[in-house]
Protein backbone atom coordinates (compact mmCIF):
# COMPACT_ATOMS: atom_id res chain seq x y z
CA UNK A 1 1.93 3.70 24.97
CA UNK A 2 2.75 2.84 28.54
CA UNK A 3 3.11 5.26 31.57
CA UNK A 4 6.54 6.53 31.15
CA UNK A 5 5.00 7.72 27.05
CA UNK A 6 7.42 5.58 25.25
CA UNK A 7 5.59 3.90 22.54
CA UNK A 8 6.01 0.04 22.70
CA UNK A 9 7.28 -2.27 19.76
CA UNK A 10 3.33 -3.06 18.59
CA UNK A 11 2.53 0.55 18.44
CA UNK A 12 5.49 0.81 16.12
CA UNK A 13 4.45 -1.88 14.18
CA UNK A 14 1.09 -0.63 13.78
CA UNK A 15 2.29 3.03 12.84
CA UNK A 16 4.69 1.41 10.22
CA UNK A 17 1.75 -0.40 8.69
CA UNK A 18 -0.42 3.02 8.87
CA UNK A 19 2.64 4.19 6.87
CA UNK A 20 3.02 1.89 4.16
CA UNK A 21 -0.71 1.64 3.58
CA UNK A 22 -1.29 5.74 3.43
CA UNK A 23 2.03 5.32 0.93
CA UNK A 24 0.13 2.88 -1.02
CA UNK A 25 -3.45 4.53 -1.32
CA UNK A 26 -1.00 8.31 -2.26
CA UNK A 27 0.07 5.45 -5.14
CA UNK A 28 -3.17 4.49 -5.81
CA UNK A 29 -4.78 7.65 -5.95
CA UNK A 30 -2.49 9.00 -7.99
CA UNK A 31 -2.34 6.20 -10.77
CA UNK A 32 -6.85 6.96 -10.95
CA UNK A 33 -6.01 10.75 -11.19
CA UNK A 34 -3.75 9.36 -14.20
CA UNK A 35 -6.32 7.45 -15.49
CA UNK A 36 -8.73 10.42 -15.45
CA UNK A 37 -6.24 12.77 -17.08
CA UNK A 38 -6.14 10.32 -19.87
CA UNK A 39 -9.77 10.22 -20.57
CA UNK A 40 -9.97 13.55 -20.14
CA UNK A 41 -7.78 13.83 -22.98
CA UNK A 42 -4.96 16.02 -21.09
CA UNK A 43 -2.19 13.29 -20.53
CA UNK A 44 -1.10 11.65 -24.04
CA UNK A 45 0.22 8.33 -24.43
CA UNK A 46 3.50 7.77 -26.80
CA UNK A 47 2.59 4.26 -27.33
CA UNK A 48 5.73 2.42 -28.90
CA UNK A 49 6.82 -0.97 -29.59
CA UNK A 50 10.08 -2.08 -27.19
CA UNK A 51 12.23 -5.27 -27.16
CA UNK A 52 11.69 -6.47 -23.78
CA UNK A 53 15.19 -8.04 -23.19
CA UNK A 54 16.37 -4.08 -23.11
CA UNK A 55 14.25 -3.23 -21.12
CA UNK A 56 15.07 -5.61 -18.06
């Protein structure tokens, strides 16, 4: 930040970055608590075969 308060253009980069990395760690965190809820036995998989040309 300079005097006046205004936040310059690296600031903003760096608080975009803070962004997209807290977004990715939420992802992240989320995809173990999966994981866990799987072993744990209280998130079931429906594990069935798919063409893959319908699916893209």
């Amino acid at each position: 930040m300079d005097r006046t308060g205004s936040v310059d253009t690296e600031w903003l980069h760096l608080l975009e970055r803070i962004g997209q990395q807290s977004n990715k760690l939420a992802t992240f965190i989320n995809q173990l608590l999966d994981v866990s809820r799987i072993d744990a036995g209280k998130l079931m998989l429906d594990c069935q075969t798919a063409d893959i040309g319908s699916i893209a």
